[in-house]
Protein backbone atom coordinates (compact mmCIF):
# COMPACT_ATOMS: atom_id res chain seq x y z
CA UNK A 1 14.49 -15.30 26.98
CA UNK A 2 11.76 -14.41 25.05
CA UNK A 3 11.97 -11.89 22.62
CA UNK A 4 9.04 -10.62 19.81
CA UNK A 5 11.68 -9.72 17.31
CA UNK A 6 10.28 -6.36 17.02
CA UNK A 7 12.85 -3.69 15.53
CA UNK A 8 16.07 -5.88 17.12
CA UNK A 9 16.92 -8.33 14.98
CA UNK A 10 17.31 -11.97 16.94
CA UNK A 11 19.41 -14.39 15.68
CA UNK A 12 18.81 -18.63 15.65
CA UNK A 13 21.11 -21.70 14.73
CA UNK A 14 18.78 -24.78 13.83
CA UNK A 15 19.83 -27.89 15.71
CA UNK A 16 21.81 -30.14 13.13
CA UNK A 17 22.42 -33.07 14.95
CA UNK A 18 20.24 -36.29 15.91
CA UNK A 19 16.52 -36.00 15.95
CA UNK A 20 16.32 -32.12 16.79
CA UNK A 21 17.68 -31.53 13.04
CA UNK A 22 14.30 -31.27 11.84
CA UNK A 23 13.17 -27.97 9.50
CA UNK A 24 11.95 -25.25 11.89
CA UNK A 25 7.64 -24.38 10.88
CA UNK A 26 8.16 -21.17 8.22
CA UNK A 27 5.16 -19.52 10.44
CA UNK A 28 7.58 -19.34 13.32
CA UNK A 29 9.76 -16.85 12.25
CA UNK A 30 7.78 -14.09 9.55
CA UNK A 31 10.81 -12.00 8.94
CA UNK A 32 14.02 -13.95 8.34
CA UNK A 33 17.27 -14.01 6.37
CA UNK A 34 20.09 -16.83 6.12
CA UNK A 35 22.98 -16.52 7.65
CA UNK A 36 26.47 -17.95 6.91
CA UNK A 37 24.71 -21.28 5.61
CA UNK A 38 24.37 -21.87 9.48
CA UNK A 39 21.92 -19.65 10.94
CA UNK A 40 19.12 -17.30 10.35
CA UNK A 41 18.60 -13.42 11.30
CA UNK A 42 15.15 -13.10 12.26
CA UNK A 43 13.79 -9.73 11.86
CA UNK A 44 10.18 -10.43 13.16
CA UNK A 45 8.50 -12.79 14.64
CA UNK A 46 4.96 -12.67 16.04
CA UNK A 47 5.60 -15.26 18.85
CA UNK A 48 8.53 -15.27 21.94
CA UNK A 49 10.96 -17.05 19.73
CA UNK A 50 12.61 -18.09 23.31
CA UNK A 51 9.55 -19.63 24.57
CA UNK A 52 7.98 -21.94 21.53
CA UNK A 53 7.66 -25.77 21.65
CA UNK A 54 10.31 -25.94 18.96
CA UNK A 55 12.49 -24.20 21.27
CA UNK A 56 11.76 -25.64 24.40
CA UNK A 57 12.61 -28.98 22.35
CA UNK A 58 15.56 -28.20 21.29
CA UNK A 59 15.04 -27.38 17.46
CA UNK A 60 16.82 -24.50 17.22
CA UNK A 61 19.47 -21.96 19.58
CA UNK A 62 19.07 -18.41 20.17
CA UNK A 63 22.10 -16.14 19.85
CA UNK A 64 24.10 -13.71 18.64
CA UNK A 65 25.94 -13.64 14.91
CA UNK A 66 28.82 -12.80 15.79
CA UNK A 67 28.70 -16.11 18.03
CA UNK A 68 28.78 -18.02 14.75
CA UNK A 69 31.79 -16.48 13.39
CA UNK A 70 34.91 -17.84 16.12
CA UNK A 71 33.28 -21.42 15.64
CA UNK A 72 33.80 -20.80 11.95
CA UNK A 73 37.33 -19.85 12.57
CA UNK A 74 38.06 -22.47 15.15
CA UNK A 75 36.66 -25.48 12.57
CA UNK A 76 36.89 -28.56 14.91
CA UNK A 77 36.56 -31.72 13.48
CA UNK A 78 34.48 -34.96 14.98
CA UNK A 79 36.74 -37.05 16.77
CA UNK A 80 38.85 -34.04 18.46
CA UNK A 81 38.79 -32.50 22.19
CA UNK A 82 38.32 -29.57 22.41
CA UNK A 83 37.65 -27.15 25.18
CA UNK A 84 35.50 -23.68 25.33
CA UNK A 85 36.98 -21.39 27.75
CA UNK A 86 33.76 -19.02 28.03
CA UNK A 87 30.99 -20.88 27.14
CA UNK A 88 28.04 -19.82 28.96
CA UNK A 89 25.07 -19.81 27.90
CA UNK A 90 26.01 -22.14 25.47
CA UNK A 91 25.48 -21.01 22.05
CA UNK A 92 28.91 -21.82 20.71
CA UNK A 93 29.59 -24.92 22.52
CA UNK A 94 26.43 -26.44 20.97
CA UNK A 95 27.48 -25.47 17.55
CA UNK A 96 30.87 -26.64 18.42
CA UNK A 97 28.96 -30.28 19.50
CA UNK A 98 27.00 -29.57 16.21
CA UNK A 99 30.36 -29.17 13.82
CA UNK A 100 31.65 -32.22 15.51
CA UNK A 101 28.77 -34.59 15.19
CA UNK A 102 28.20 -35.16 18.45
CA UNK A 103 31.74 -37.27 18.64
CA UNK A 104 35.29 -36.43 20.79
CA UNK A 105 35.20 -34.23 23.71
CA UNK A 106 33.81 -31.11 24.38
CA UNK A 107 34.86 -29.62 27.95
CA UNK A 108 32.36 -26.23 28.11
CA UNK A 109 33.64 -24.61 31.14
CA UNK A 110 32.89 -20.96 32.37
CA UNK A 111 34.17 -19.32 35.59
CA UNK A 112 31.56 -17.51 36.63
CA UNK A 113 29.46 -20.50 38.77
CA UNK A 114 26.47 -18.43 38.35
CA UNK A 115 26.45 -19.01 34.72
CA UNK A 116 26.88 -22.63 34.69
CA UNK A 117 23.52 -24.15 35.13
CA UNK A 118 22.17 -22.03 32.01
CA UNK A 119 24.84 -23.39 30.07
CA UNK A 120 24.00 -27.20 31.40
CA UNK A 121 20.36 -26.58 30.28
CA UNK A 122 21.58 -25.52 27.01
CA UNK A 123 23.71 -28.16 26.15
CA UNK A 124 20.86 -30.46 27.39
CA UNK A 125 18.24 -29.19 25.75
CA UNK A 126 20.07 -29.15 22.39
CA UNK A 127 20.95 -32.99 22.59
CA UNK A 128 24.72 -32.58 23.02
CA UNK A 129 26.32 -35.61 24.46
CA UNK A 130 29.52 -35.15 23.98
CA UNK A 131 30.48 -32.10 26.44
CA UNK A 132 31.68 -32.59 30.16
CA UNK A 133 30.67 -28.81 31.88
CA UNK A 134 33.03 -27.75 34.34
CA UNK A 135 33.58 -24.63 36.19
CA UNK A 136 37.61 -23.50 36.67
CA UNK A 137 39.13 -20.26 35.98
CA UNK A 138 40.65 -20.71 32.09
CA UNK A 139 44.19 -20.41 33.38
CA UNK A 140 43.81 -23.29 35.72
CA UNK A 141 42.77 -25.55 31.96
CA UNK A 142 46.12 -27.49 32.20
CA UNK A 143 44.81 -28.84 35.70
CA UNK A 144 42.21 -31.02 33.48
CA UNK A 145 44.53 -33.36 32.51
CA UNK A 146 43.31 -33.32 28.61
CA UNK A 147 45.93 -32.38 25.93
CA UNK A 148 43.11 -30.40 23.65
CA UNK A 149 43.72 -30.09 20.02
CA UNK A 150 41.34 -26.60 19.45
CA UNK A 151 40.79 -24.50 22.52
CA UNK A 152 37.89 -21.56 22.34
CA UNK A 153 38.16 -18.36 24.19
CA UNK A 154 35.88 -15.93 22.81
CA UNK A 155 36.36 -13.64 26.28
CA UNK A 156 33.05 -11.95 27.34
CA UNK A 157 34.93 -8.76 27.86
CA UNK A 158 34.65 -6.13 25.31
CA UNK A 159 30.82 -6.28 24.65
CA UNK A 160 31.41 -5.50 20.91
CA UNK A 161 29.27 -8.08 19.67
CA UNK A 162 26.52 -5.42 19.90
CA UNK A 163 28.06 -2.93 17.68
CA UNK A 164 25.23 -4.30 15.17
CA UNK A 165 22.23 -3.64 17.75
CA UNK A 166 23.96 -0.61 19.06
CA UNK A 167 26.23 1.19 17.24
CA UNK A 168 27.26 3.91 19.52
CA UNK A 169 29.24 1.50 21.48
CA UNK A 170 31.91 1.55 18.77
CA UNK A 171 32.07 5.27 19.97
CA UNK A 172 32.42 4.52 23.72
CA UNK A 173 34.94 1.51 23.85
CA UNK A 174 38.53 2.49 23.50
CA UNK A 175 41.79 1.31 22.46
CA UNK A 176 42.84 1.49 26.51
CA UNK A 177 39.89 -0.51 26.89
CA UNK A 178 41.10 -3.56 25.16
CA UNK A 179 44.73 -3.47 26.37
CA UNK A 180 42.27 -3.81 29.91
CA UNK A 181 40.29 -6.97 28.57
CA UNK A 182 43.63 -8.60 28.12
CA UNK A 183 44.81 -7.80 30.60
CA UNK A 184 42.54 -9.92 32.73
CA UNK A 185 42.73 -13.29 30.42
């Protein structure tokens, strides 16, 4: 992925944990705004924010706002396990490793196999050590043999995460349709 940052706002998540926490070079992003205490909104950027050194290293994960918000909510705690239903790419389970210092267990699973090497790279690149990645469909979770004490499922279904990039999706997605997403969890 890399984006310019030109008229789409891009959003990034500094690495907090081990020696990836370092402050990300102000030239880097020209355009920015905090976000949540957690992230930034970058509204321009002269470089491929996906394709830096700083990225490549591990300094700092692209994705979406919204992404930030059910980690929020879900507020695990170092020590706990906890398991991400959906997690490719990998943007929430590394802020989940992030939240928890690095310490319990973090099972990122996704069921699409396609999916799952991005989300190893991820989780790789951004120094997590506590996550096992496996690939099993979320109902099948109880065949893991871990009693989890926060379980993530923020279902890649609706696509309403965009609304902000592209609001005339709030126009095309109906009630119907998320009775179907449901449906199929």
């Amino acid at each position: 992925m890399s984006r310019r940052c030109k008229r789409e706002e891009c959003s990034a998540r500094p690495s907090t944990s081990g020696p990836r926490s370092r402050r990300l070079p102000p030239a880097l992003f020209h355009a920015f705004t905090r976000f949540a205490q957690v992230g930034i909104v970058v509204f321009d950027s002269k470089v491929p924010i996906g394709a830096t050194p700083e990225y490549m290293a591990g300094h700092y994960m692209l994705q979406g706002a919204s992404s930030f918000l059910s980690v929020m909510a879900l507020a695990p705690q170092p020590g706990e396990r906890v398991l991400d239903m959906a997690a490719a790419p990998g943007g929430k389970s590394t802020y989940i490793s992030a939240v928890m210092k690095n310490h319990g267990l973090l099972v990122s699973n996704d069921a699409n196999e396609k999916r799952i090497k991005s989300l190893a790279a991820n989780l790789q690149r951004m120094g997590v050590r506590n996550a096992v990645v496996t690939c099993v469909d979320g109902r099948q979770a109880p065949s893991l043999g871990v009693a989890f004490d926060r379980v993530l499922l923020d279902a890649p279904c609706s696509g309403l995460g965009v609304i902000s990039k592209d609001p005339s999706v709030r126009h095309v997605v109906s009630f119907s349709f998320h009775f179907f997403c449901v449906s199929k969890i």
